[in-house]
N, C-alpha and C. Protein backbone atom coordinates (compact mmCIF):
# COMPACT_ATOMS: atom_id res chain seq x y z
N UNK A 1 0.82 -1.19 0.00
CA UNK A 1 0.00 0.00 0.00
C UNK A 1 0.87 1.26 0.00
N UNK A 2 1.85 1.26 0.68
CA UNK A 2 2.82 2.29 0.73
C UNK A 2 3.55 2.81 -0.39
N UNK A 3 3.43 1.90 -1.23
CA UNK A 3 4.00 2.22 -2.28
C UNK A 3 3.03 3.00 -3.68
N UNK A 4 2.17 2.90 -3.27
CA UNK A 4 1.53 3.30 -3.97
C UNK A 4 0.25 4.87 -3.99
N UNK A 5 0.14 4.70 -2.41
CA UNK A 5 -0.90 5.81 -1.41
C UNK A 5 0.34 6.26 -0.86
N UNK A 6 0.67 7.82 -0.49
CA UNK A 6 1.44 8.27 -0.35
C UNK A 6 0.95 8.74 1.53
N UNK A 7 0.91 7.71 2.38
CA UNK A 7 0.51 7.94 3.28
C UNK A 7 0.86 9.01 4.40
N UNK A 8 1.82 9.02 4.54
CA UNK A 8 2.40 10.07 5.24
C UNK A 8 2.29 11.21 4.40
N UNK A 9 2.67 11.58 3.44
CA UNK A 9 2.76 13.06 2.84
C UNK A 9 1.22 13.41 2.01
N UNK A 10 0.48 12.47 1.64
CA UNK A 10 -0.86 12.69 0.68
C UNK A 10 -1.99 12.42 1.47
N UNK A 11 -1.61 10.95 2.10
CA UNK A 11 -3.48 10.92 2.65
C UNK A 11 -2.85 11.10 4.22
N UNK A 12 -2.60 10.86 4.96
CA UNK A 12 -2.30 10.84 6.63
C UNK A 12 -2.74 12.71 6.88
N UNK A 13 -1.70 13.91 6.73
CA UNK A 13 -2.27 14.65 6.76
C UNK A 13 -3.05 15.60 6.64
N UNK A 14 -3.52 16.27 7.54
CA UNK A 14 -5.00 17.19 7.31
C UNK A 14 -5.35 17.77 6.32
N UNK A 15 -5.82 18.01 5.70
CA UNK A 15 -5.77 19.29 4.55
C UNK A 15 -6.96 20.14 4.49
N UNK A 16 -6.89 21.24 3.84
CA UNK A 16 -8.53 22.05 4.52
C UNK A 16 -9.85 21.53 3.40
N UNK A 17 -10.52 21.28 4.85
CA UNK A 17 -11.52 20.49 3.95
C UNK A 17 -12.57 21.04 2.82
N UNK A 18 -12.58 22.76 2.88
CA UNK A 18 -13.19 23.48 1.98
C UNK A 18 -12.62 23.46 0.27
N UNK A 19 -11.36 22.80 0.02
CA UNK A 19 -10.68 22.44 -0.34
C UNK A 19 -10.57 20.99 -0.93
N UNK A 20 -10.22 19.89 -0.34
CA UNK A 20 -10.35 18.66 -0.23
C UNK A 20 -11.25 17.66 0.00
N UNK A 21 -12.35 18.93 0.42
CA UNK A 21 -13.59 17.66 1.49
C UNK A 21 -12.94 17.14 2.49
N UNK A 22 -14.22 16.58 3.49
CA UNK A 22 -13.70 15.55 4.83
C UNK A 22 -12.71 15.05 4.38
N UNK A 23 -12.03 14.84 6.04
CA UNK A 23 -10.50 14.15 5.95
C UNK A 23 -11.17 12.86 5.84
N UNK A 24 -10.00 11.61 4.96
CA UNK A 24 -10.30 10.31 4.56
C UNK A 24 -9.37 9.54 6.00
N UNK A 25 -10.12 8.92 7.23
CA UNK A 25 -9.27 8.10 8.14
C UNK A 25 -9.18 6.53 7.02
N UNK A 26 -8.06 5.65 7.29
CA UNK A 26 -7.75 4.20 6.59
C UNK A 26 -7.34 3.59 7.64
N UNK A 27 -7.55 2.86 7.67
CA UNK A 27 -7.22 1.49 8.75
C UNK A 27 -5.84 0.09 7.38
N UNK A 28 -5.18 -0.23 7.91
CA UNK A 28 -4.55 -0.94 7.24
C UNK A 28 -5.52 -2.31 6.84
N UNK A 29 -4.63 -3.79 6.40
CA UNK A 29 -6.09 -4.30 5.56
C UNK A 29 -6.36 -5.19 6.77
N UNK A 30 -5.25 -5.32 7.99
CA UNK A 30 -5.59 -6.66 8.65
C UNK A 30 -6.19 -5.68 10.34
N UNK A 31 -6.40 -5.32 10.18
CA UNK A 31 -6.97 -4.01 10.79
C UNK A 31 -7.73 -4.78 12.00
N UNK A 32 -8.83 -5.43 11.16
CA UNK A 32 -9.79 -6.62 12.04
C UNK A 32 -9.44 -7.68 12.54
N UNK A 33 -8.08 -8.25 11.91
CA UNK A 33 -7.50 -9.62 12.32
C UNK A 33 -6.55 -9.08 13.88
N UNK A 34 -6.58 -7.85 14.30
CA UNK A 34 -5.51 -8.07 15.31
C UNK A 34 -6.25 -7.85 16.56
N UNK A 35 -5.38 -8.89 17.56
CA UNK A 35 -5.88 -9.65 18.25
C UNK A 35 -6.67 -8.27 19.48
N UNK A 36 -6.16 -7.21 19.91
CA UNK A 36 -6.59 -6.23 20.81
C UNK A 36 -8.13 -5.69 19.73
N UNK A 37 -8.32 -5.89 19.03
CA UNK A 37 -9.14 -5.45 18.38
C UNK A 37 -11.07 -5.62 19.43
N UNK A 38 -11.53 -4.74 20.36
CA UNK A 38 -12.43 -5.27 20.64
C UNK A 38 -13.32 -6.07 20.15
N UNK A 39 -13.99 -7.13 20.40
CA UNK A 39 -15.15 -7.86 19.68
C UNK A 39 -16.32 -7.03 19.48
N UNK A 40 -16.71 -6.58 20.49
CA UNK A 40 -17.71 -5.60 20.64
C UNK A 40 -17.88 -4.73 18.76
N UNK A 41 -16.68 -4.35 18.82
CA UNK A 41 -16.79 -3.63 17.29
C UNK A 41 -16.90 -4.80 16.27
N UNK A 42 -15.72 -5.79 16.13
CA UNK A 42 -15.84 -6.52 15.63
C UNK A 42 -17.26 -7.11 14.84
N UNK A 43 -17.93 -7.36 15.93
CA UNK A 43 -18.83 -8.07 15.60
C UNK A 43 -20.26 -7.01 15.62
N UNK A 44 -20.52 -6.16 15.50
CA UNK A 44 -21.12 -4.95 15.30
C UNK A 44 -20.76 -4.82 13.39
N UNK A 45 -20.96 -5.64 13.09
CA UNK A 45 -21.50 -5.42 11.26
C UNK A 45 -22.77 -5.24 10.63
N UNK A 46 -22.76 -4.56 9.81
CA UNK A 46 -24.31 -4.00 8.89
C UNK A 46 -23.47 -5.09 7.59
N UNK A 47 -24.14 -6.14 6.82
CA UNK A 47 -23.51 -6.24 5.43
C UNK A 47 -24.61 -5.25 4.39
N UNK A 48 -23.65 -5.24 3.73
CA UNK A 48 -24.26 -4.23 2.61
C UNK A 48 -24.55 -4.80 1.22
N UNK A 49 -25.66 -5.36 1.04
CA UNK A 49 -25.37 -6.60 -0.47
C UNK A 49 -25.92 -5.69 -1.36
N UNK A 50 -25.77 -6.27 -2.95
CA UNK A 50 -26.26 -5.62 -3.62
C UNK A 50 -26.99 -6.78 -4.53
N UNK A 51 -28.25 -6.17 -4.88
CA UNK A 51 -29.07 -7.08 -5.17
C UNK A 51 -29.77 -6.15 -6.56
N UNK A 52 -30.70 -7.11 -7.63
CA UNK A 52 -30.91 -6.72 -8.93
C UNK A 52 -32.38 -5.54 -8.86
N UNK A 53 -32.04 -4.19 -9.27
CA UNK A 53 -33.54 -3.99 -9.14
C UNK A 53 -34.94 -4.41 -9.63
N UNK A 54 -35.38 -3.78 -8.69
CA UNK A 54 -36.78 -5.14 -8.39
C UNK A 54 -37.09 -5.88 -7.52
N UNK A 55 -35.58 -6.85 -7.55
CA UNK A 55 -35.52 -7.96 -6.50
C UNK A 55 -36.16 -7.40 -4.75
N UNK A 56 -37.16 -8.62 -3.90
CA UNK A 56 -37.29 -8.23 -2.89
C UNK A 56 -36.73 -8.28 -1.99
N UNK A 57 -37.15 -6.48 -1.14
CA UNK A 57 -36.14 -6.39 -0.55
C UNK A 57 -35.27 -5.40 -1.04
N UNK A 58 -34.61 -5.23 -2.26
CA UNK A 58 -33.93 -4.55 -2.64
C UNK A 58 -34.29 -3.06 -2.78
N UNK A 59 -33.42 -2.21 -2.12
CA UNK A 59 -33.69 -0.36 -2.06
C UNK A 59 -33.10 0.06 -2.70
N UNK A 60 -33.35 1.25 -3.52
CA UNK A 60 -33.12 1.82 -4.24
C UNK A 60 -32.42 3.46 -3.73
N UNK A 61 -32.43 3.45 -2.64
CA UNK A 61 -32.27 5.38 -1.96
C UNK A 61 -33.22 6.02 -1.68
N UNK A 62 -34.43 5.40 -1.99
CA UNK A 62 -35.37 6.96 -1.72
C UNK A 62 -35.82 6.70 -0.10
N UNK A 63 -35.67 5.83 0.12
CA UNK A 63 -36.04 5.59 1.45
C UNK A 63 -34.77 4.84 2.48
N UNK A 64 -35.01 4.53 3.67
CA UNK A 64 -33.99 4.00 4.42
C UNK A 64 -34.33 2.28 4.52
N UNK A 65 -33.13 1.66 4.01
CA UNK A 65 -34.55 0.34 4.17
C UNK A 65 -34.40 -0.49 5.59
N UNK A 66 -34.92 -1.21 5.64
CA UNK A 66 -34.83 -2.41 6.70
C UNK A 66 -34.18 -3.06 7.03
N UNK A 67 -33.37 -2.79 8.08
CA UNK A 67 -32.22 -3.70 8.10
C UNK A 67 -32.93 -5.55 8.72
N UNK A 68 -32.27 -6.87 8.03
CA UNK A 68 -33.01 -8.04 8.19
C UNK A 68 -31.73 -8.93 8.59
N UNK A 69 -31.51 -9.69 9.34
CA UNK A 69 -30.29 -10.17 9.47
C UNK A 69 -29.01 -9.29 9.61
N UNK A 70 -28.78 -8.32 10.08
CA UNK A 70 -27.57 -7.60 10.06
C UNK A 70 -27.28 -6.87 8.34
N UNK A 71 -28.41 -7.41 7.78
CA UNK A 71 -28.45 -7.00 6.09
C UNK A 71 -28.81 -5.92 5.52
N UNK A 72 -28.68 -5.13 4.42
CA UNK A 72 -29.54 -4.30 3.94
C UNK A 72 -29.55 -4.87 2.21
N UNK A 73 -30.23 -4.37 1.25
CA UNK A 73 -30.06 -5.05 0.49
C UNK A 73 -30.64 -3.56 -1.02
N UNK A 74 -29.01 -3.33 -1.49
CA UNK A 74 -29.38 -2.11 -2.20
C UNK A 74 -28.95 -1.69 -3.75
N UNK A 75 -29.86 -1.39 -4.79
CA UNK A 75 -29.60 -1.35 -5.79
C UNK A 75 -28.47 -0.95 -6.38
N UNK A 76 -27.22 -1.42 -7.31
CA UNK A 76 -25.63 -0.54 -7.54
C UNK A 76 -26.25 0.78 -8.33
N UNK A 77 -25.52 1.09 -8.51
CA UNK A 77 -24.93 2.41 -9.38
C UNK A 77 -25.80 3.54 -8.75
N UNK A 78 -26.03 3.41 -7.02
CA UNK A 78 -26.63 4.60 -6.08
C UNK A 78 -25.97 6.01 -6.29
N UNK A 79 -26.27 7.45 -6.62
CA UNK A 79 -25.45 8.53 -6.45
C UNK A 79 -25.17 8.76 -5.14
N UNK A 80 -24.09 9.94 -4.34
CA UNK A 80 -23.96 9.91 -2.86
C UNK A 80 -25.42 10.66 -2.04
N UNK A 81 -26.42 10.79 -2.54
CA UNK A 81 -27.34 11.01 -1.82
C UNK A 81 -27.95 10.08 -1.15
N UNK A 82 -28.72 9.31 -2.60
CA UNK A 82 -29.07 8.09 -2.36
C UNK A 82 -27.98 7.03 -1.27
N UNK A 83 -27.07 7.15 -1.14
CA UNK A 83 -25.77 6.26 -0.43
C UNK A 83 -26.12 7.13 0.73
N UNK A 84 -26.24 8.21 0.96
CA UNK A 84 -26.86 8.79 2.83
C UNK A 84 -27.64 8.29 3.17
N UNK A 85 -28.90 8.41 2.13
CA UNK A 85 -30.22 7.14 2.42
C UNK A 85 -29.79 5.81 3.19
N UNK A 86 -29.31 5.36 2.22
CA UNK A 86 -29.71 4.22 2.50
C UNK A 86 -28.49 3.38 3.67
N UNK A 87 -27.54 4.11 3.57
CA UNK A 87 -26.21 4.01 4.99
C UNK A 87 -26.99 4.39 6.28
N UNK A 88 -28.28 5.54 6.07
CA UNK A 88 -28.69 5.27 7.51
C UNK A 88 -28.92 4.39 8.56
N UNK A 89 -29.57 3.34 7.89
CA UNK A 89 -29.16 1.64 8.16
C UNK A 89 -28.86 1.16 9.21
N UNK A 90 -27.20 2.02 9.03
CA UNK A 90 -26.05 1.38 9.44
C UNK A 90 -25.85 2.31 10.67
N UNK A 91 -26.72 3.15 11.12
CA UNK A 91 -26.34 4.08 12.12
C UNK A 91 -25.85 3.62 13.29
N UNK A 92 -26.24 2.33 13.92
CA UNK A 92 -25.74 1.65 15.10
C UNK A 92 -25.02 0.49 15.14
N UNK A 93 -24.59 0.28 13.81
CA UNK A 93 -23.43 -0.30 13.43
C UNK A 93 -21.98 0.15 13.39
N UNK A 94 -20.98 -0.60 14.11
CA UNK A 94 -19.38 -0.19 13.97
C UNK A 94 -19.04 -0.17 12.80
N UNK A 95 -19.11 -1.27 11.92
CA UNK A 95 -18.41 -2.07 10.69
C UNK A 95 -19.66 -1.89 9.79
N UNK A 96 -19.18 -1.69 8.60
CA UNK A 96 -19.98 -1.60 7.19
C UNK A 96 -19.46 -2.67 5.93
N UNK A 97 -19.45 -3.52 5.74
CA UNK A 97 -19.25 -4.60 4.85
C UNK A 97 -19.93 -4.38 3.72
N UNK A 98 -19.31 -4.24 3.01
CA UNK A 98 -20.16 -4.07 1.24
C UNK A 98 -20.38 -5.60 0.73
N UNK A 99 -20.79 -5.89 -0.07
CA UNK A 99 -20.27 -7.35 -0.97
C UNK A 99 -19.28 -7.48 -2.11
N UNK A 100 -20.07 -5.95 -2.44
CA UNK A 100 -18.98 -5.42 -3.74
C UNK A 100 -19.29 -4.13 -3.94
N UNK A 101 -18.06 -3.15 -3.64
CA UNK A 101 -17.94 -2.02 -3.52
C UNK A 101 -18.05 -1.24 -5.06
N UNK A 102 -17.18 -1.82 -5.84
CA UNK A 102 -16.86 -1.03 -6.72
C UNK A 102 -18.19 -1.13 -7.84
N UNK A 103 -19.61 -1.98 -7.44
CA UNK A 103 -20.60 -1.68 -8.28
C UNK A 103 -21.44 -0.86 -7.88
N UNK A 104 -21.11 -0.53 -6.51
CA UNK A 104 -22.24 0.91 -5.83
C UNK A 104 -22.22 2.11 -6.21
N UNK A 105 -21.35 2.45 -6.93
CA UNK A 105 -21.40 3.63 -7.31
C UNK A 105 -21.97 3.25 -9.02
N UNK A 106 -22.35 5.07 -9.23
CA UNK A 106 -22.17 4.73 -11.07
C UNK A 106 -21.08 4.81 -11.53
N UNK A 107 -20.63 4.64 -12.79
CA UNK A 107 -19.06 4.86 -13.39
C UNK A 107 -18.68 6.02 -12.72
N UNK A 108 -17.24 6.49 -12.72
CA UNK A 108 -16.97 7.60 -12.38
C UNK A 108 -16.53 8.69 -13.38
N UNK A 109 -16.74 9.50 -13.57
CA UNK A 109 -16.35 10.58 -14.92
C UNK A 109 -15.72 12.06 -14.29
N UNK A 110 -15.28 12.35 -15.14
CA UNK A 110 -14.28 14.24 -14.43
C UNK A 110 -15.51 14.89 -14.66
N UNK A 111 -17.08 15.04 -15.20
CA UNK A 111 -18.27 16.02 -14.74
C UNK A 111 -18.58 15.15 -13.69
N UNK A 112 -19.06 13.90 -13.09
CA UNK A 112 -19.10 13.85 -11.55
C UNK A 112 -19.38 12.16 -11.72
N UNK A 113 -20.98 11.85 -11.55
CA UNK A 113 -21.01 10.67 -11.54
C UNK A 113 -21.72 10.01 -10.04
N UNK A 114 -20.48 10.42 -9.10
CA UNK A 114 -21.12 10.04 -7.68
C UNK A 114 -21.46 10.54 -6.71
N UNK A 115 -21.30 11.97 -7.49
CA UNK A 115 -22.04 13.09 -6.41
C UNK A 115 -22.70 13.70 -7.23
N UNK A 116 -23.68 14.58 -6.01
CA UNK A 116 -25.13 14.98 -6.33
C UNK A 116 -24.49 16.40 -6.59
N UNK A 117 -23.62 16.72 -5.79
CA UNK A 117 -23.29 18.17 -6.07
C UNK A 117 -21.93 18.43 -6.24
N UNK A 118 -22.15 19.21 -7.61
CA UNK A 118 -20.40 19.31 -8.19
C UNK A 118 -19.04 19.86 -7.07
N UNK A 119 -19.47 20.51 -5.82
CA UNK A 119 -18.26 20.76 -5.29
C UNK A 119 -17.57 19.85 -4.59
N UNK A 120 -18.73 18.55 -3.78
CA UNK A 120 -18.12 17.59 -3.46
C UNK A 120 -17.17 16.45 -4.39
N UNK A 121 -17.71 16.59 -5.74
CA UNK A 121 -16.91 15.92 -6.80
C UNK A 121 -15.64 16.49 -6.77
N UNK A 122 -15.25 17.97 -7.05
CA UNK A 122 -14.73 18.80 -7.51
C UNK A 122 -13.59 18.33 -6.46
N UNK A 123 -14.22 18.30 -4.54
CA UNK A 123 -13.21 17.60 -3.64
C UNK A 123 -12.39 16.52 -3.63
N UNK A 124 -13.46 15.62 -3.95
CA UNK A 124 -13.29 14.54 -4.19
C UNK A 124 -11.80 14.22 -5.11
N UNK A 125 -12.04 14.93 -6.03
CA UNK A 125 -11.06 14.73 -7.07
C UNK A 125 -9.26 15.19 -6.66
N UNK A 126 -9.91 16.49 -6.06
CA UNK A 126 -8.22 17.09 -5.37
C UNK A 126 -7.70 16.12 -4.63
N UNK A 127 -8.90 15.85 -3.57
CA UNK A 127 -7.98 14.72 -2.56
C UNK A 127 -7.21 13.33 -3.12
N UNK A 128 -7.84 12.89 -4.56
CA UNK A 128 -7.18 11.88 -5.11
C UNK A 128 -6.28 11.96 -5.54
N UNK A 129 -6.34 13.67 -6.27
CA UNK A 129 -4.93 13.99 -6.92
C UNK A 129 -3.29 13.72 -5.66
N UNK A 130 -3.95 14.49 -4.45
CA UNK A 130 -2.86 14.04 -3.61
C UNK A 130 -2.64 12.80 -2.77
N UNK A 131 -3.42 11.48 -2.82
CA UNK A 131 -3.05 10.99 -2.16
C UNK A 131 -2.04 9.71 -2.75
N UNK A 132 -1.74 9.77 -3.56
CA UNK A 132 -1.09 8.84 -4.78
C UNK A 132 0.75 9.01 -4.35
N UNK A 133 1.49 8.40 -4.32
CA UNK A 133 3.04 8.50 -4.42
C UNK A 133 3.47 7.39 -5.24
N UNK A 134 4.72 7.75 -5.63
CA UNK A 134 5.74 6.71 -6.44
C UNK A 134 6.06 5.24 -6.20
N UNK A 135 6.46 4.72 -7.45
CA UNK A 135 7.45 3.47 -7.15
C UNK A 135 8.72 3.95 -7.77
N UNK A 136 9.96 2.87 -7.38
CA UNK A 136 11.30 3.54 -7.91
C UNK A 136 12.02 2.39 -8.00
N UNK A 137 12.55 2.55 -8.85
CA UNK A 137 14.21 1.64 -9.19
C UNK A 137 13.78 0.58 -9.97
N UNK A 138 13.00 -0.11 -10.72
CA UNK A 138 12.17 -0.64 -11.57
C UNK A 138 13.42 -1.69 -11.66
N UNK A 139 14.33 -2.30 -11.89
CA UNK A 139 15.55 -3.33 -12.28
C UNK A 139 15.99 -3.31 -13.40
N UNK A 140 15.05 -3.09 -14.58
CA UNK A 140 15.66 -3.03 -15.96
C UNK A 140 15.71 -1.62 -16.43
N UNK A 141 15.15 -0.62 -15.76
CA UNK A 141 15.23 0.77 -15.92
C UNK A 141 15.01 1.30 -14.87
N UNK A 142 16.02 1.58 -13.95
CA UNK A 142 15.44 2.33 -12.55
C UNK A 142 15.14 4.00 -13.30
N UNK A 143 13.66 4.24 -11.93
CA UNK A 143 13.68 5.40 -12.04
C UNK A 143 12.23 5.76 -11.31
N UNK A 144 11.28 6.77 -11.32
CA UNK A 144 10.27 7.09 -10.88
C UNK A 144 9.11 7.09 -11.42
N UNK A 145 8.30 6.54 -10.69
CA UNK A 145 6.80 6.31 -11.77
C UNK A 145 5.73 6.68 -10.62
N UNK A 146 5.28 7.90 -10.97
CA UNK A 146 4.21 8.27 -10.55
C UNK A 146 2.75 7.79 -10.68
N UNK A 147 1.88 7.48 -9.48
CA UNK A 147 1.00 6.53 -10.16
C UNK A 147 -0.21 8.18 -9.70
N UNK A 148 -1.04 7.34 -10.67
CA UNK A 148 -2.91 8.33 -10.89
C UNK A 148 -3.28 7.67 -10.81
N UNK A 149 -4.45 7.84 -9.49
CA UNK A 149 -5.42 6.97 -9.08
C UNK A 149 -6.98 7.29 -10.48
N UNK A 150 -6.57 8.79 -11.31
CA UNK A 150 -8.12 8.72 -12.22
C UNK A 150 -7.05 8.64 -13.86
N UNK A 151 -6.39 7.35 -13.85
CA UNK A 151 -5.28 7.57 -14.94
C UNK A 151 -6.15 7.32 -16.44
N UNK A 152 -7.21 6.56 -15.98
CA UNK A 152 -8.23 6.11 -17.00
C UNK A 152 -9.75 7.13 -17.69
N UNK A 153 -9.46 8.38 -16.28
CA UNK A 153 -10.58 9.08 -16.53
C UNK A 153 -9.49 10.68 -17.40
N UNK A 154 -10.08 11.40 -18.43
CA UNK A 154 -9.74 12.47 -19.14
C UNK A 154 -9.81 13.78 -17.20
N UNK A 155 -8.39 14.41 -17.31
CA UNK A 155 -8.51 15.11 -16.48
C UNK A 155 -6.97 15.88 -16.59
N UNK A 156 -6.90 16.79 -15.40
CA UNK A 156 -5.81 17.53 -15.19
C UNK A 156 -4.83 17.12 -13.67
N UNK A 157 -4.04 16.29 -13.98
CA UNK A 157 -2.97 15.37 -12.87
C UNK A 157 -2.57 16.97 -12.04
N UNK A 158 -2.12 16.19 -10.73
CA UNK A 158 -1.79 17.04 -9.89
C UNK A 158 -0.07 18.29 -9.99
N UNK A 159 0.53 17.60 -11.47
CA UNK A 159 1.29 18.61 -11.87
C UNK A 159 0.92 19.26 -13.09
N UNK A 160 -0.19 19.72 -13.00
CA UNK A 160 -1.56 20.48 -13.77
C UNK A 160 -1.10 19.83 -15.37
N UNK A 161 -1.02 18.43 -15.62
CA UNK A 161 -0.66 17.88 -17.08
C UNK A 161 -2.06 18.09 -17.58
């Protein structure tokens, strides 16, 4: 991860959030596996499935749905409004478990996509620009390679390319 999230200098500190949006806290990946870890939290999970619309049961955002088994059960490609909706849920829950994260949103694009309102996009985007750092010394060509977390989306990189 270090090699790639520039933790100490990009995401670890503060930055003003009028600017950046809310600060992003990360937990490393084994975060839950260590052993001081209270149970209490531990075991305090909402899962978050995603299910076909239509399907019952399945929410869509306009409402908060029912949590059934520690479950909620919610249509992908939600914008972040709809995702306030329906995370209410999870209000007395520690832990939030997705099934699969990366279909909850809609695609992501540089006009927005997963927000309702362009300045939180607009945040969104700065904070990605900085939280990214290098790899180095490659073996057959050492040297520096800057990685972009939106390398696939049309935009302006954080050395205004």
């Amino acid at each position: 991860m270090d090699h790639v999230l520039d933790i100490e200098g990009g995401w670890f500190p503060r930055k003003p959030e009028q600017h950046f949006g809310p600060h992003v806290e990360w937990r490393e990946y084994s975060f839950f596996q260590n052993p001081r870890m209270p149970a209490a939290v531990n075991n305090s999970r909402l899962l978050v499935e995603l299910c076909s619309s239509g399907a019952e049961g399945c929410s869509d955002g306009s409402a908060t749905p029912t949590v059934q088994a520690h479950r909620i059960k919610v249509q992908p490609g939600r914008n972040s409004d709809q995702l306030t909706t329906l995370l209410k849920a999870g209000a007395s829950y520690k832990v939030l478990e997705f099934s699969n994260l990366a279909s909850l949103w809609p695609p992501f694009s540089q006009e927005g996509g997963w927000f309702t309102k362009p300045e939180q996009h607009r945040a969104f985007v700065e904070r990605l620009k900085q939280m990214t750092s290098v790899s180095c010394c490659l073996a057959t060509s050492p040297g520096w390679v800057w990685y972009d977390m939106l390398w696939d989306v049309p935009h302006t990189d954080r050395f205004n390319r």
